[in-house]
PDB file of N, CA and C in Angstrom:
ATOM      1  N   UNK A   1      -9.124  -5.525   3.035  1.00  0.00           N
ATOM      2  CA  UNK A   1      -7.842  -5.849   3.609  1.00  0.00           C
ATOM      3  C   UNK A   1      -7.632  -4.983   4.837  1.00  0.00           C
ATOM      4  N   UNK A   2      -6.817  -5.447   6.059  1.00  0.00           N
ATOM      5  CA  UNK A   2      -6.872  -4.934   7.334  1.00  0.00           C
ATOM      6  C   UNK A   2      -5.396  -3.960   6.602  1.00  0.00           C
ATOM      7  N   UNK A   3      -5.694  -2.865   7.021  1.00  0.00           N
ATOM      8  CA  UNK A   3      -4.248  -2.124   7.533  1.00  0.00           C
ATOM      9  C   UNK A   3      -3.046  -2.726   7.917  1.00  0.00           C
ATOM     10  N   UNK A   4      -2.960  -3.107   8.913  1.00  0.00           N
ATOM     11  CA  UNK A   4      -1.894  -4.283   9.450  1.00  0.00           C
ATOM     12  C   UNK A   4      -1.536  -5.241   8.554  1.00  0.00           C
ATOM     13  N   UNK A   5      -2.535  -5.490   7.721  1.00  0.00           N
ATOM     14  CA  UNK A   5      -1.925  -7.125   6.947  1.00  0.00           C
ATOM     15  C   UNK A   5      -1.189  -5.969   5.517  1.00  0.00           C
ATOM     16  N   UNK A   6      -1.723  -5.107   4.821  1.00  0.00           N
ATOM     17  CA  UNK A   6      -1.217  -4.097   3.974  1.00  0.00           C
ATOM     18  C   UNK A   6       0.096  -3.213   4.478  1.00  0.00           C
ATOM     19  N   UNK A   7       0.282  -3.010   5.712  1.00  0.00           N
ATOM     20  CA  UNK A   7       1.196  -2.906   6.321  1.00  0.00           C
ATOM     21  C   UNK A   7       3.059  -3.807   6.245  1.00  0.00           C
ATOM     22  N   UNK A   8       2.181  -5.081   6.252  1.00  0.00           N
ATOM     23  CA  UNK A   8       3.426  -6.101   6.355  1.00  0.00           C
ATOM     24  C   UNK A   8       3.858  -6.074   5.033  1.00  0.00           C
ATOM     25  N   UNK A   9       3.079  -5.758   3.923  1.00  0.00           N
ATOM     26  CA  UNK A   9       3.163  -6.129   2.736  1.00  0.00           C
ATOM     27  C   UNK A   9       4.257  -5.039   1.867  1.00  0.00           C
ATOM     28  N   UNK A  10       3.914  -3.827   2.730  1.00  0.00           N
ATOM     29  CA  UNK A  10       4.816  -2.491   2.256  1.00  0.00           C
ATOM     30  C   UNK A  10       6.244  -3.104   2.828  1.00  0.00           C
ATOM     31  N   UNK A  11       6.607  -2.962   3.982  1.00  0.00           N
ATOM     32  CA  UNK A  11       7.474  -3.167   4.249  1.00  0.00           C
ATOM     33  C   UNK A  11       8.832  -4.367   3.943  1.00  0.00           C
ATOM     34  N   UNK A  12       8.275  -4.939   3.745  1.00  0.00           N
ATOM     35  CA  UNK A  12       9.830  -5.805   3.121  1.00  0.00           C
ATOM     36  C   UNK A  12       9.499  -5.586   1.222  1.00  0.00           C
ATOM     37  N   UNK A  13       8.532  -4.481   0.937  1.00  0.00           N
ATOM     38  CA  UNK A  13       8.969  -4.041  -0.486  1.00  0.00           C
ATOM     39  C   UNK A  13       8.290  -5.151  -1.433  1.00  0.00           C
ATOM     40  N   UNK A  14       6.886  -5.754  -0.808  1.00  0.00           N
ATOM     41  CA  UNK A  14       6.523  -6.331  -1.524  1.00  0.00           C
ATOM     42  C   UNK A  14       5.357  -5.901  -2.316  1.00  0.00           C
ATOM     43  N   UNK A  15       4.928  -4.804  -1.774  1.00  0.00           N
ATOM     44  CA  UNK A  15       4.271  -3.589  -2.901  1.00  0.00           C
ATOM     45  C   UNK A  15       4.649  -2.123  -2.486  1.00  0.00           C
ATOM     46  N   UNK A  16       4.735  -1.682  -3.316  1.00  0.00           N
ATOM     47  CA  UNK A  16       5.667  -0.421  -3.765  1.00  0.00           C
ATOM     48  C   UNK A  16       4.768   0.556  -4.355  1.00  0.00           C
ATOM     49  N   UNK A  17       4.969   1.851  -4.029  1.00  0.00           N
ATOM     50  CA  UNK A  17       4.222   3.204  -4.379  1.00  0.00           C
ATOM     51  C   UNK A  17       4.678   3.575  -6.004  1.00  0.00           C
ATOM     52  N   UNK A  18       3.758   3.371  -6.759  1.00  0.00           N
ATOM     53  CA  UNK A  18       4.224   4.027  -8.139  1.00  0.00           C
ATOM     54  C   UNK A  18       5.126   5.806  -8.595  1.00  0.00           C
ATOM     55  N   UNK A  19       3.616   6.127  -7.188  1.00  0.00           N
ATOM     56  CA  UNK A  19       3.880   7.423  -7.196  1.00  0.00           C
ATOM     57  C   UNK A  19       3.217   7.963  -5.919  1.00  0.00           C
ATOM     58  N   UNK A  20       3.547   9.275  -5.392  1.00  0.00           N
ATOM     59  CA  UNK A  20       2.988  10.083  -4.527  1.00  0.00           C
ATOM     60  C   UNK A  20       2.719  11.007  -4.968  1.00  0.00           C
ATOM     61  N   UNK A  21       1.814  12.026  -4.052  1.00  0.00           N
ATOM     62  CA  UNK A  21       1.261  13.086  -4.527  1.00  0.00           C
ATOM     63  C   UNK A  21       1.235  14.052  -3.648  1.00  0.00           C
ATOM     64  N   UNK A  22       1.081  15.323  -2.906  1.00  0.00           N
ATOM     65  CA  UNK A  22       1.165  16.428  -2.079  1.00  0.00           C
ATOM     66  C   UNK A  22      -0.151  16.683  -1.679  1.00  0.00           C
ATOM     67  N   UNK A  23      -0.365  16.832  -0.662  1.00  0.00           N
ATOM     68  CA  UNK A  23      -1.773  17.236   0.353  1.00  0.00           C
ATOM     69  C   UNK A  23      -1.675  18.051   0.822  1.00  0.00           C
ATOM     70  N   UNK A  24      -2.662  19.113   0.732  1.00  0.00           N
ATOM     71  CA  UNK A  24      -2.488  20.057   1.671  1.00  0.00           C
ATOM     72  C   UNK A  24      -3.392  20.381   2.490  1.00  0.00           C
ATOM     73  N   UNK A  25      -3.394  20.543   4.181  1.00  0.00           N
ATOM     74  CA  UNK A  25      -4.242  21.105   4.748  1.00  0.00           C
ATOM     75  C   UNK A  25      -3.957  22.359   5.162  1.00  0.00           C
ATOM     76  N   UNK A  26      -5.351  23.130   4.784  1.00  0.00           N
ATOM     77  CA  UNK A  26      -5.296  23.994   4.988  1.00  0.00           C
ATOM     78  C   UNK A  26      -4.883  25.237   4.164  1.00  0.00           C
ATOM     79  N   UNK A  27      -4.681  26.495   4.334  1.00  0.00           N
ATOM     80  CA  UNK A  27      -4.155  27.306   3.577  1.00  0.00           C
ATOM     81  C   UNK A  27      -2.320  27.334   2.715  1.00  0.00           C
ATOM     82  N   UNK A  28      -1.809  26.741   3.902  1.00  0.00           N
ATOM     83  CA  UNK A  28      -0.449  27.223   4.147  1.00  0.00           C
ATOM     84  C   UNK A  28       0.468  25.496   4.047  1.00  0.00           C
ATOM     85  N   UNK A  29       1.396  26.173   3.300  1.00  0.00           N
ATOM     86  CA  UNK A  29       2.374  24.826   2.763  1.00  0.00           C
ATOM     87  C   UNK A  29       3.216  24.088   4.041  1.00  0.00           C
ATOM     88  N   UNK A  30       2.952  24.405   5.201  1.00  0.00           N
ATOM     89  CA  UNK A  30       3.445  23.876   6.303  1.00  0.00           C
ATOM     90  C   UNK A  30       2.713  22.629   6.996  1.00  0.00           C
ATOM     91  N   UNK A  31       1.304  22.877   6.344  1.00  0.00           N
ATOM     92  CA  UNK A  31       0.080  21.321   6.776  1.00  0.00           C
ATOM     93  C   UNK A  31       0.159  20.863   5.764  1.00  0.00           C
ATOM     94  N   UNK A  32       1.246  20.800   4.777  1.00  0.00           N
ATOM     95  CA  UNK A  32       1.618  19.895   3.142  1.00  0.00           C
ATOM     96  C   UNK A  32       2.203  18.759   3.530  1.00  0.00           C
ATOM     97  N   UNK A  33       1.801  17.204   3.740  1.00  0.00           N
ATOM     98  CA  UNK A  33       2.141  15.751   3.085  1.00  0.00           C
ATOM     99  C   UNK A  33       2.219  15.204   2.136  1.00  0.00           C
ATOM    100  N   UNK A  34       3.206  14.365   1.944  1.00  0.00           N
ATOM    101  CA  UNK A  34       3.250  13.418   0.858  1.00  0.00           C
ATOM    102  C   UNK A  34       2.319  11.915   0.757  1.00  0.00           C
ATOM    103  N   UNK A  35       1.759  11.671   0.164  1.00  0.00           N
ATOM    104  CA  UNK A  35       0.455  10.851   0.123  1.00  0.00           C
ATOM    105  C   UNK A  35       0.767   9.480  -0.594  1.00  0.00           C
ATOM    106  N   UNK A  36       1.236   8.354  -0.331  1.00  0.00           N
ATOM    107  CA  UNK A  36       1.637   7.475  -1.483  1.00  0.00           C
ATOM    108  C   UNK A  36       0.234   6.972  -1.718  1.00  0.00           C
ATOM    109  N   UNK A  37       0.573   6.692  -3.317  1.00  0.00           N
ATOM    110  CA  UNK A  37      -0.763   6.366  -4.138  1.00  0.00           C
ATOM    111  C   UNK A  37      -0.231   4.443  -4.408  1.00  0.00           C
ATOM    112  N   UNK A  38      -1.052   3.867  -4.039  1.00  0.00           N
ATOM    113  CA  UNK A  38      -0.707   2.204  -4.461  1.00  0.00           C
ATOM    114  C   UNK A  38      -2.264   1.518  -5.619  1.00  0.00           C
ATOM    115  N   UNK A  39      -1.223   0.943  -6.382  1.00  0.00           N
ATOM    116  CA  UNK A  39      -2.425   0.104  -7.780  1.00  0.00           C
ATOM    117  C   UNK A  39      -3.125  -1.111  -6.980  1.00  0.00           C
ATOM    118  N   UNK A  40      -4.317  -1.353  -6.923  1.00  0.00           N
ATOM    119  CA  UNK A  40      -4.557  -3.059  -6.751  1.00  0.00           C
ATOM    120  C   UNK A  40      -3.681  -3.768  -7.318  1.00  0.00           C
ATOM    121  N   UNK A  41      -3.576  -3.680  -9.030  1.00  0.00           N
ATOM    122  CA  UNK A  41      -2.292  -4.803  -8.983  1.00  0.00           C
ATOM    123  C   UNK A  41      -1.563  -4.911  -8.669  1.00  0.00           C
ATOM    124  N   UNK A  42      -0.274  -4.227  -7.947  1.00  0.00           N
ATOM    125  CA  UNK A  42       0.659  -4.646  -6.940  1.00  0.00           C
ATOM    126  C   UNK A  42      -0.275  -5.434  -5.923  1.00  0.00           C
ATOM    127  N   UNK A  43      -1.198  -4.871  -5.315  1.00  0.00           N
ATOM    128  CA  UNK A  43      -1.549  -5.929  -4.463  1.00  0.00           C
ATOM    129  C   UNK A  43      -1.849  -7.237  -4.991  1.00  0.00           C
ATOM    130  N   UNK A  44      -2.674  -7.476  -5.904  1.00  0.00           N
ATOM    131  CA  UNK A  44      -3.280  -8.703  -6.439  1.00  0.00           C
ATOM    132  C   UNK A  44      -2.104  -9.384  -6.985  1.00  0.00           C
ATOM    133  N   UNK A  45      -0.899  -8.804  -7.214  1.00  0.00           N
ATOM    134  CA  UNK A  45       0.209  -9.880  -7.255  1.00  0.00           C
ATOM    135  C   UNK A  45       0.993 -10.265  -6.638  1.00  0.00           C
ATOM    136  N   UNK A  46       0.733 -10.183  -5.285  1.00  0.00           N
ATOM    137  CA  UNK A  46       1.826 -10.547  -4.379  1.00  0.00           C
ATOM    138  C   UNK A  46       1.467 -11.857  -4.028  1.00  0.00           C
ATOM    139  N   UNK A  47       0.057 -12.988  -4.331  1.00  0.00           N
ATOM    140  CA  UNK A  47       0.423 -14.183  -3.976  1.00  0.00           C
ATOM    141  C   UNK A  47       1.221 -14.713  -4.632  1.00  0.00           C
ATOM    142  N   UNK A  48       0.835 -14.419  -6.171  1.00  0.00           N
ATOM    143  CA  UNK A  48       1.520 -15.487  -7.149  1.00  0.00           C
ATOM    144  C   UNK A  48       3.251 -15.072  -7.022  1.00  0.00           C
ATOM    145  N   UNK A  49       3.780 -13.886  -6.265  1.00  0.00           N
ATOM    146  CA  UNK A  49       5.259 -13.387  -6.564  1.00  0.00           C
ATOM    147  C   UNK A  49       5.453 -14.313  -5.178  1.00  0.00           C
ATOM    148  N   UNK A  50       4.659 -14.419  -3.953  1.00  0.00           N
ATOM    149  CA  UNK A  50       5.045 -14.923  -2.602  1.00  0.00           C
ATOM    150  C   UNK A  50       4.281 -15.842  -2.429  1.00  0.00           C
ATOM    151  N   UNK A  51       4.511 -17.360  -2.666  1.00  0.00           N
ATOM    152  CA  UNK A  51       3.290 -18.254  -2.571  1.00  0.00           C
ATOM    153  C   UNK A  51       4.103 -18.978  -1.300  1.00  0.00           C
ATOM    154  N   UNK A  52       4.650 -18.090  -0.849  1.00  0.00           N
ATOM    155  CA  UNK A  52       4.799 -18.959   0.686  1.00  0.00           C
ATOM    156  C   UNK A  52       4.119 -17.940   1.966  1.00  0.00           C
ATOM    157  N   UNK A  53       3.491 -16.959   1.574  1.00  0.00           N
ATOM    158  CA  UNK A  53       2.311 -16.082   1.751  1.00  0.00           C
ATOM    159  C   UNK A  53       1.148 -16.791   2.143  1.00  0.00           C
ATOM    160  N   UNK A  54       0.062 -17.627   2.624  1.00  0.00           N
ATOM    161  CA  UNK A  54      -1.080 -18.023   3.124  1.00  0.00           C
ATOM    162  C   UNK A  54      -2.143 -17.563   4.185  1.00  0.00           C
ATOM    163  N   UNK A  55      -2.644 -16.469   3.898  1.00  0.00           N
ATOM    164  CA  UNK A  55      -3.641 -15.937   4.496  1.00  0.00           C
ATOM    165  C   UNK A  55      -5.180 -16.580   4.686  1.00  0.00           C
ATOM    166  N   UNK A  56      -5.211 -17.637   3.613  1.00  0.00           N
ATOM    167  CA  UNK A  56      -6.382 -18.242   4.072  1.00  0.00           C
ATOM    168  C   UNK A  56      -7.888 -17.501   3.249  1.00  0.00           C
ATOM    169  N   UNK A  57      -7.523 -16.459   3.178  1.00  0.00           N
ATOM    170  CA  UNK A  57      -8.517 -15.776   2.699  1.00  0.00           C
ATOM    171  C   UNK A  57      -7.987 -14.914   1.245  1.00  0.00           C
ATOM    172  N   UNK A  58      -9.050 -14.572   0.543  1.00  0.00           N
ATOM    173  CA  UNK A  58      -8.641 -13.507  -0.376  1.00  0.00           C
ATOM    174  C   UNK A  58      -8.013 -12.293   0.294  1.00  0.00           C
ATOM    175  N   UNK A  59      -7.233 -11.175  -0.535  1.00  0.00           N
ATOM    176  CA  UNK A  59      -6.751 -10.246   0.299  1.00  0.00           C
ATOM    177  C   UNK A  59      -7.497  -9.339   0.399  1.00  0.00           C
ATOM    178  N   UNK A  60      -8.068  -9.430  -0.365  1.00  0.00           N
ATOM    179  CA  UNK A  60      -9.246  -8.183  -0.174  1.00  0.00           C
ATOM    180  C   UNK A  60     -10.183  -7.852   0.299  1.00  0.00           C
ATOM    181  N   UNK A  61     -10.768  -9.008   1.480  1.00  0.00           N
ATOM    182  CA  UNK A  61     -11.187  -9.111   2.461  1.00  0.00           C
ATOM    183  C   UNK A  61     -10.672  -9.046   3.719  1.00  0.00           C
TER     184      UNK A  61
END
């Protein structure tokens, strides 16, 4: 799946982060991010939740 097309998919909340997790680069808690973690199945269910969705292709390509 392209970035961009996983992209569109976050945004109007049609797959959703279960959970995040903390990254750190480096020594020091100031190069610390939050990392969202996403399931394939949120992805693999967004045709059958949006079947006005048509990509033509599987998404996972």
């Amino acid at each position: 799946m392209r970035r961009v097309d996983f992209d569109w998919m976050v945004r109007p909340g049609w797959v959703r982060s279960p959970q995040s997790i903390e990254v750190r680069f480096g020594m020091s808690r100031a190069g610390a991010v939050d990392v969202a973690l996403y399931t394939a199945a949120s992805i693999d269910a967004v045709p059958a939740a949006h079947p006005e969705v048509d990509c033509g292709l599987p998404l996972w390509l």
